[in-house]
Protein backbone atom coordinates (compact mmCIF):
# COMPACT_ATOMS: atom_id res chain seq x y z
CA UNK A 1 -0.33 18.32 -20.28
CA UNK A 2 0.61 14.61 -20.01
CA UNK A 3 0.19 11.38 -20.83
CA UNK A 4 -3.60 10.72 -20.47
CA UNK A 5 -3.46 6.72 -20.19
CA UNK A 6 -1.36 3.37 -19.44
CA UNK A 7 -2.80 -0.08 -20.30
CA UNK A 8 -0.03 -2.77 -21.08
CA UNK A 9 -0.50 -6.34 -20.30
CA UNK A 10 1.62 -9.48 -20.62
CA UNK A 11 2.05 -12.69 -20.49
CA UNK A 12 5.25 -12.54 -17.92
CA UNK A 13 5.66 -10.02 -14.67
CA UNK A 14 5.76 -6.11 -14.75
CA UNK A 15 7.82 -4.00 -12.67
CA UNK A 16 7.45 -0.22 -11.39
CA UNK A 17 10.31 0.60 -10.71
CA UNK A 18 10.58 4.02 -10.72
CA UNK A 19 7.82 6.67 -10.57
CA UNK A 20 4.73 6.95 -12.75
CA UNK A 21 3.02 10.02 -12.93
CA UNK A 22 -0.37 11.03 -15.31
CA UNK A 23 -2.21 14.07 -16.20
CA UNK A 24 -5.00 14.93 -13.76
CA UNK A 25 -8.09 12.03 -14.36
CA UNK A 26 -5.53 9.56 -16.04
CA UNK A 27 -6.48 5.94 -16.57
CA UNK A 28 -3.66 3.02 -15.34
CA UNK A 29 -3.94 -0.69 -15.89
CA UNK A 30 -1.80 -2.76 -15.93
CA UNK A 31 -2.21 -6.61 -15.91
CA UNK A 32 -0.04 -9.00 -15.27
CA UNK A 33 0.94 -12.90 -13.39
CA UNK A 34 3.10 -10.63 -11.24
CA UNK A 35 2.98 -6.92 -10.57
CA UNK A 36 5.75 -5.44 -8.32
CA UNK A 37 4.96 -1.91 -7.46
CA UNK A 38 8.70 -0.56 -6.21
CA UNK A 39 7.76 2.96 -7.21
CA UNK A 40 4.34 4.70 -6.75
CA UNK A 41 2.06 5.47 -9.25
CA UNK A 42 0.00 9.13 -9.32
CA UNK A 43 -2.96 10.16 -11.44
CA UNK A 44 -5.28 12.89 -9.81
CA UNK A 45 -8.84 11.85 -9.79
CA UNK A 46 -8.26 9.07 -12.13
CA UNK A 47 -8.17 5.27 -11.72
CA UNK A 48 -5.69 2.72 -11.23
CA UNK A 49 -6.21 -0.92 -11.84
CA UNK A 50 -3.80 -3.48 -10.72
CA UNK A 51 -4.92 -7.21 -12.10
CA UNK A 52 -3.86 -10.51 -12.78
CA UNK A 53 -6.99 -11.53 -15.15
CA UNK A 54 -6.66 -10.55 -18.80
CA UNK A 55 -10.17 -9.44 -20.29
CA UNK A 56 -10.02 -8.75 -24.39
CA UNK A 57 -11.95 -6.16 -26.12
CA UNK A 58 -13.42 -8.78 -28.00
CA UNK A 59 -16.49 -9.69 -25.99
CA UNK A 60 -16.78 -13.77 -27.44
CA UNK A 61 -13.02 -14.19 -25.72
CA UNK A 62 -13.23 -15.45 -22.04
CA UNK A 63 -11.62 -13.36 -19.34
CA UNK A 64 -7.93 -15.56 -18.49
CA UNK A 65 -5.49 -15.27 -15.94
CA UNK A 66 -1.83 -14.45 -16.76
CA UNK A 67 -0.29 -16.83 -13.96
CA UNK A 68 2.38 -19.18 -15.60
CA UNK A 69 1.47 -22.74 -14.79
CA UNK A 70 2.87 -23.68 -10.91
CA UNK A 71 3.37 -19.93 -10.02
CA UNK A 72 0.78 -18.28 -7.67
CA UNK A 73 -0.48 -14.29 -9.44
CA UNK A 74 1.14 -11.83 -7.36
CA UNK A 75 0.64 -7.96 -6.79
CA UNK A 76 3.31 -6.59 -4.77
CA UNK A 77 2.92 -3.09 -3.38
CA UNK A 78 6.29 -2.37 -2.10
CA UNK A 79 7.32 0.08 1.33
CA UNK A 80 7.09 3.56 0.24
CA UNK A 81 5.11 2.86 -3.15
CA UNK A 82 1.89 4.24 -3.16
CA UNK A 83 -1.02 4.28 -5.52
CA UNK A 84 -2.94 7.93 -5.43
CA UNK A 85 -6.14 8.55 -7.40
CA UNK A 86 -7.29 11.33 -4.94
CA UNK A 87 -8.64 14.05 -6.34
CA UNK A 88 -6.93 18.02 -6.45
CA UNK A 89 -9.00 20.85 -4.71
CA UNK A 90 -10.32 23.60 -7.21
């Protein structure tokens, strides 16, 4: 078993900074103004979203970005991290 799903989101910057591993066909997003992926992130034949535009569950609320004012979004994949949705032979 593991954890099946990660969706956080906020306002300021999120950091990876060490190793993030799901069960097999796990879901990742995370959203941010500034992602910096230091550690890799693993979920076997699942997805992983990396995004800098906030979109609500409720439909009448416009998609927004998460940039602060004067700072340019950022997502940072750092030497060594990777990000692996491949699948696992059966």
């Amino acid at each position: 078993m593991g954890l099946g799903g990660l969706d956080l989101a906020t306002g300021g910057a999120l950091t990876v900074a060490e190793a993030v591993a799901l069960a097999d066909g796990g879901q990742v997003a995370l959203t941010a103004g500034r992602i910096d992926a230091r550690a890799g992130i693993t979920t076997r034949g699942g997805a992983i979203t990396l995004s800098n535009t906030f979109v609500s569950p409720d439909a009448s609320t416009k998609p927004r970005a998460l940039s602060k004012a004067g700072e340019a979004a950022a997502i940072v994949l750092r030497e060594g991290a990777a990000l692996d949705a491949s699948g696992r032979w059966v």
